[in-house]
PDB file of N, CA and C in Angstrom:
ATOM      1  N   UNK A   1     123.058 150.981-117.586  1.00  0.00           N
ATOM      2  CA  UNK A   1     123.636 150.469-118.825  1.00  0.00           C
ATOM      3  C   UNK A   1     122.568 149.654-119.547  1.00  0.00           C
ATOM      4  N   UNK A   2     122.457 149.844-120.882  1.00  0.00           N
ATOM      5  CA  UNK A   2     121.645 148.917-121.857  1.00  0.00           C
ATOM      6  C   UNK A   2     122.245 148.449-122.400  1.00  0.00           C
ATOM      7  N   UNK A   3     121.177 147.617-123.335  1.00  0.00           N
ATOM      8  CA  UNK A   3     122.048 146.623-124.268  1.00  0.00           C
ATOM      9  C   UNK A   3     121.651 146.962-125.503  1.00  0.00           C
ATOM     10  N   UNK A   4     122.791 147.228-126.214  1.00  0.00           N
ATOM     11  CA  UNK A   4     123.551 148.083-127.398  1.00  0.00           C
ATOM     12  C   UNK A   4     123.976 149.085-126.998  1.00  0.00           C
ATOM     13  N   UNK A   5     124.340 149.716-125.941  1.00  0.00           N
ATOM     14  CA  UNK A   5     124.868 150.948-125.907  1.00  0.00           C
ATOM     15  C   UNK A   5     126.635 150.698-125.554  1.00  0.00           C
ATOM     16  N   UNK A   6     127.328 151.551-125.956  1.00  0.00           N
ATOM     17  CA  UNK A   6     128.436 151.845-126.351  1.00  0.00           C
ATOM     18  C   UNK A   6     129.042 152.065-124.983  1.00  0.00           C
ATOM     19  N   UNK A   7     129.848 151.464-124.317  1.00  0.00           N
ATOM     20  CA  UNK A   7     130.695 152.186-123.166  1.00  0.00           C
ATOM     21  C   UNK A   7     132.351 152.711-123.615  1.00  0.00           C
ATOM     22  N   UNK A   8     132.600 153.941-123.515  1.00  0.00           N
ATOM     23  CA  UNK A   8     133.509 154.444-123.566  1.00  0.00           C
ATOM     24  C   UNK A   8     134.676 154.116-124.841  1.00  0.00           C
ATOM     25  N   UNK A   9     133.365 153.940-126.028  1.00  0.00           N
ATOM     26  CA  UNK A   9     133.818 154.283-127.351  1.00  0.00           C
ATOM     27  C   UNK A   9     134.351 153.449-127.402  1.00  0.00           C
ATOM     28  N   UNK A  10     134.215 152.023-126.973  1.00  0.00           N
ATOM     29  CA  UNK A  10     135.242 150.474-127.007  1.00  0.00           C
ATOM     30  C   UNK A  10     134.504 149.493-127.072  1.00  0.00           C
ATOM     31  N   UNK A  11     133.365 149.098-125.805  1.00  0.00           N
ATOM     32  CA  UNK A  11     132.646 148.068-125.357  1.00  0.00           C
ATOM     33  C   UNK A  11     131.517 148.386-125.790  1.00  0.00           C
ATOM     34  N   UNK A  12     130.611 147.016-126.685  1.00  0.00           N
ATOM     35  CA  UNK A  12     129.532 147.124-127.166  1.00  0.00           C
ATOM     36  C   UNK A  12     128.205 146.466-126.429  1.00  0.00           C
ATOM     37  N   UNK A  13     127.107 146.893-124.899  1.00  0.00           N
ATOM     38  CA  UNK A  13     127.033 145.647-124.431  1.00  0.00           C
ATOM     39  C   UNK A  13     125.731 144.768-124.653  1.00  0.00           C
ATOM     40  N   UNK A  14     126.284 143.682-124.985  1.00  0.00           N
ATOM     41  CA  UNK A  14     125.189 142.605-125.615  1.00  0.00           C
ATOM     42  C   UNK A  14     124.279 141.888-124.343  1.00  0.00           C
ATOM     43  N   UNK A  15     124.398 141.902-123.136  1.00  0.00           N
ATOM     44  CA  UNK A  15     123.832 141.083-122.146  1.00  0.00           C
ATOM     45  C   UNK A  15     124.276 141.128-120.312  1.00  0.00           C
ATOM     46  N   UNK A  16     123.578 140.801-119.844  1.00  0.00           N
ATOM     47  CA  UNK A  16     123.976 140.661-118.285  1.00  0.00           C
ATOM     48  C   UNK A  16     124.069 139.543-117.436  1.00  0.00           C
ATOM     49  N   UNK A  17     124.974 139.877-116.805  1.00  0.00           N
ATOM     50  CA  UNK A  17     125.746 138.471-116.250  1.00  0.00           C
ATOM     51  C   UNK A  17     125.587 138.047-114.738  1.00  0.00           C
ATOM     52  N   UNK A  18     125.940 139.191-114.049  1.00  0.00           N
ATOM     53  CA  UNK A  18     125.305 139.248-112.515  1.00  0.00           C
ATOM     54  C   UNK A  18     125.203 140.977-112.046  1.00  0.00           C
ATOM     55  N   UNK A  19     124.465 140.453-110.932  1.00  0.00           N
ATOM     56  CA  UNK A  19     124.253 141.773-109.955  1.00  0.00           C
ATOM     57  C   UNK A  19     124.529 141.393-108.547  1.00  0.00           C
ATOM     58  N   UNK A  20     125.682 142.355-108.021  1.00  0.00           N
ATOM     59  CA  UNK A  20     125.860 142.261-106.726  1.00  0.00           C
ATOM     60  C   UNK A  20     125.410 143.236-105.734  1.00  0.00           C
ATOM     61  N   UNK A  21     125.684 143.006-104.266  1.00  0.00           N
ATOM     62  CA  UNK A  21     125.420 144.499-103.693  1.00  0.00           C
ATOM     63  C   UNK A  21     125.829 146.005-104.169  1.00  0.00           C
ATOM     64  N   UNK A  22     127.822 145.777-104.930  1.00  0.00           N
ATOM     65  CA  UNK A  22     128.061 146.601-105.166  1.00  0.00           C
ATOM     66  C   UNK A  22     128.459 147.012-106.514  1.00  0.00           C
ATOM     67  N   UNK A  23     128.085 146.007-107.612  1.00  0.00           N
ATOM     68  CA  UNK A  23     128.421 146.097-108.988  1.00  0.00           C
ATOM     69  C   UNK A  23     127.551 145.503-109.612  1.00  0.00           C
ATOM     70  N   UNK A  24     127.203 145.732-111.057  1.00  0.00           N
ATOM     71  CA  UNK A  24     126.464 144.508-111.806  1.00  0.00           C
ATOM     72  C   UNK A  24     127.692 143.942-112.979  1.00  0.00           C
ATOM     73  N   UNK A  25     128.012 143.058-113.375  1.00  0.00           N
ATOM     74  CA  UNK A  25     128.107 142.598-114.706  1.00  0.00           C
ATOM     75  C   UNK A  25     127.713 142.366-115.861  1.00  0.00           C
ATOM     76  N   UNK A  26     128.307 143.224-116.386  1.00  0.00           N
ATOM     77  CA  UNK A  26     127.715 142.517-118.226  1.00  0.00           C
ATOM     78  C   UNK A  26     128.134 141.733-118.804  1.00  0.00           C
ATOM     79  N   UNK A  27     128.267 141.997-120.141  1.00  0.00           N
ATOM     80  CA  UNK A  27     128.629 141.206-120.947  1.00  0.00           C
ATOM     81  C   UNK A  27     128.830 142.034-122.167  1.00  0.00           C
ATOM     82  N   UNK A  28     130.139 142.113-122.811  1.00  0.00           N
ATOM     83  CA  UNK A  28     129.967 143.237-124.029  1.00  0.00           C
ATOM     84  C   UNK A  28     130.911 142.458-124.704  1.00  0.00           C
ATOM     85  N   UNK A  29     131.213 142.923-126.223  1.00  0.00           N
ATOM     86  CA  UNK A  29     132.147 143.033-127.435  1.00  0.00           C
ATOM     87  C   UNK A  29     133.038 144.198-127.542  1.00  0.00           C
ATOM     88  N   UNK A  30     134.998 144.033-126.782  1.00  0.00           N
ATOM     89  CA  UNK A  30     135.213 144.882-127.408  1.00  0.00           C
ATOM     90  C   UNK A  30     135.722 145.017-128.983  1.00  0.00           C
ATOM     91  N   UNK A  31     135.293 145.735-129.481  1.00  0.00           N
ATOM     92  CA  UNK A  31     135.205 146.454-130.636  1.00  0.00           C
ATOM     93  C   UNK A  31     137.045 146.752-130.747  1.00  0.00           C
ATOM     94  N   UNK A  32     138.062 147.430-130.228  1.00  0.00           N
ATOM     95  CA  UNK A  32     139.377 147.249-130.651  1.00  0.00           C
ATOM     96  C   UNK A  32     139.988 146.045-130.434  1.00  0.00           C
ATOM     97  N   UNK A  33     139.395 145.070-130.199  1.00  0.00           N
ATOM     98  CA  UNK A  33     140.048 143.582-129.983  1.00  0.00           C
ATOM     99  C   UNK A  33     139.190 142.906-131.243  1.00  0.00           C
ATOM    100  N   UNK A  34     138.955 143.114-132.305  1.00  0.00           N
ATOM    101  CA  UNK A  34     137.822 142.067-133.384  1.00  0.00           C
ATOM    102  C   UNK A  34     137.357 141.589-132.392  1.00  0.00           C
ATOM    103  N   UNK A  35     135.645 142.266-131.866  1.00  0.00           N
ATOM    104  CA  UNK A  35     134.976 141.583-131.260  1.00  0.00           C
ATOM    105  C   UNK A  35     134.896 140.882-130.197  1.00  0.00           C
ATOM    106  N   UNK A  36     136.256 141.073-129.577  1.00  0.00           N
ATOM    107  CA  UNK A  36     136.274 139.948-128.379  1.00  0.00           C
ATOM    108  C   UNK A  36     135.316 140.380-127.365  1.00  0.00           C
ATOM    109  N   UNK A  37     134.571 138.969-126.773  1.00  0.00           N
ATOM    110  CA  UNK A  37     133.462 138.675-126.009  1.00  0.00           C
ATOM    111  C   UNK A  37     134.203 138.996-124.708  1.00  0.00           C
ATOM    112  N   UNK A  38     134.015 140.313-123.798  1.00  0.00           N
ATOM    113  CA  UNK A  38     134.791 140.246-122.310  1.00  0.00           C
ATOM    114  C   UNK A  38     133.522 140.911-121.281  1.00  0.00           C
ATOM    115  N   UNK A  39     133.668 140.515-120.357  1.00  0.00           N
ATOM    116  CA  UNK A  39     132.855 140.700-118.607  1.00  0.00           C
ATOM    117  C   UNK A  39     133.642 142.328-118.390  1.00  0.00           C
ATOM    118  N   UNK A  40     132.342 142.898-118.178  1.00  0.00           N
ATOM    119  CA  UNK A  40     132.897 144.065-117.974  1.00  0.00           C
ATOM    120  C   UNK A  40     132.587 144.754-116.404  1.00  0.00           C
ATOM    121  N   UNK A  41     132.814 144.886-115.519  1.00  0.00           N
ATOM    122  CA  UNK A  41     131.977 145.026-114.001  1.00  0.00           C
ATOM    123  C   UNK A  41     132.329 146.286-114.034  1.00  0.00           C
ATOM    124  N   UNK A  42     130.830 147.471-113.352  1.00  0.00           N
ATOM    125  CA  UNK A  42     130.401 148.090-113.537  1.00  0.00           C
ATOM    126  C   UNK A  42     129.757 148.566-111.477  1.00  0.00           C
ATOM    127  N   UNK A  43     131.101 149.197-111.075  1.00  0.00           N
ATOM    128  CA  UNK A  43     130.659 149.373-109.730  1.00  0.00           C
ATOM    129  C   UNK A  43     129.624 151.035-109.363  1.00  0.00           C
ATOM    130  N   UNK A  44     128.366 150.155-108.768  1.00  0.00           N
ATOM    131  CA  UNK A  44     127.729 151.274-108.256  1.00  0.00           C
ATOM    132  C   UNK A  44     128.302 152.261-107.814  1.00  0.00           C
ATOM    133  N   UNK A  45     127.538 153.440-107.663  1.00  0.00           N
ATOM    134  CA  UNK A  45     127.822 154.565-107.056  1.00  0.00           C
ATOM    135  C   UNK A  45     126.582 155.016-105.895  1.00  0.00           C
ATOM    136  N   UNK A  46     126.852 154.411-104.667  1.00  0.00           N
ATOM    137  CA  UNK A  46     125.707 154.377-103.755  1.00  0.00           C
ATOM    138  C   UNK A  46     126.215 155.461-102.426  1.00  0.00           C
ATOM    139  N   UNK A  47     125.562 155.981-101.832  1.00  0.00           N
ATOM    140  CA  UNK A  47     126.377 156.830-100.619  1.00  0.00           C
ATOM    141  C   UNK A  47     126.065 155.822 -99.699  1.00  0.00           C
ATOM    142  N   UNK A  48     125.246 154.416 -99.502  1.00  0.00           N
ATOM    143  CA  UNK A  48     125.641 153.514 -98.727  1.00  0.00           C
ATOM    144  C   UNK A  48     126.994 153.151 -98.556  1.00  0.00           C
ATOM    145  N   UNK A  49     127.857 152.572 -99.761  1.00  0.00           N
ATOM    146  CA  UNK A  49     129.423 152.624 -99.810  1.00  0.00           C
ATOM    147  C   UNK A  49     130.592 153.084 -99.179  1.00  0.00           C
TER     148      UNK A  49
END
């Protein structure tokens, strides 16, 4: 995931928040809420898992 790219035609994402073993966090704008600022977690896809 980058920052400005579009997730699933809703979330706009502006920044990153954490990284875990099994997810990272961002940080995006959704876009059907006016802008609201929400944490979006984003779980790997590892065959460790």
């Amino acid at each position: 995931v980058r920052i400005g790219e579009t997730l699933d035609n809703r979330y706009t994402v502006y920044g990153y928040t954490g990284q875990g073993v099994f997810s990272n966090v961002i940080r995006a704008r959704d876009q059907s809420r006016s802008n609201t600022d929400v944490a979006v977690k984003i779980i790997r896809n590892n065959e460790i898992m």
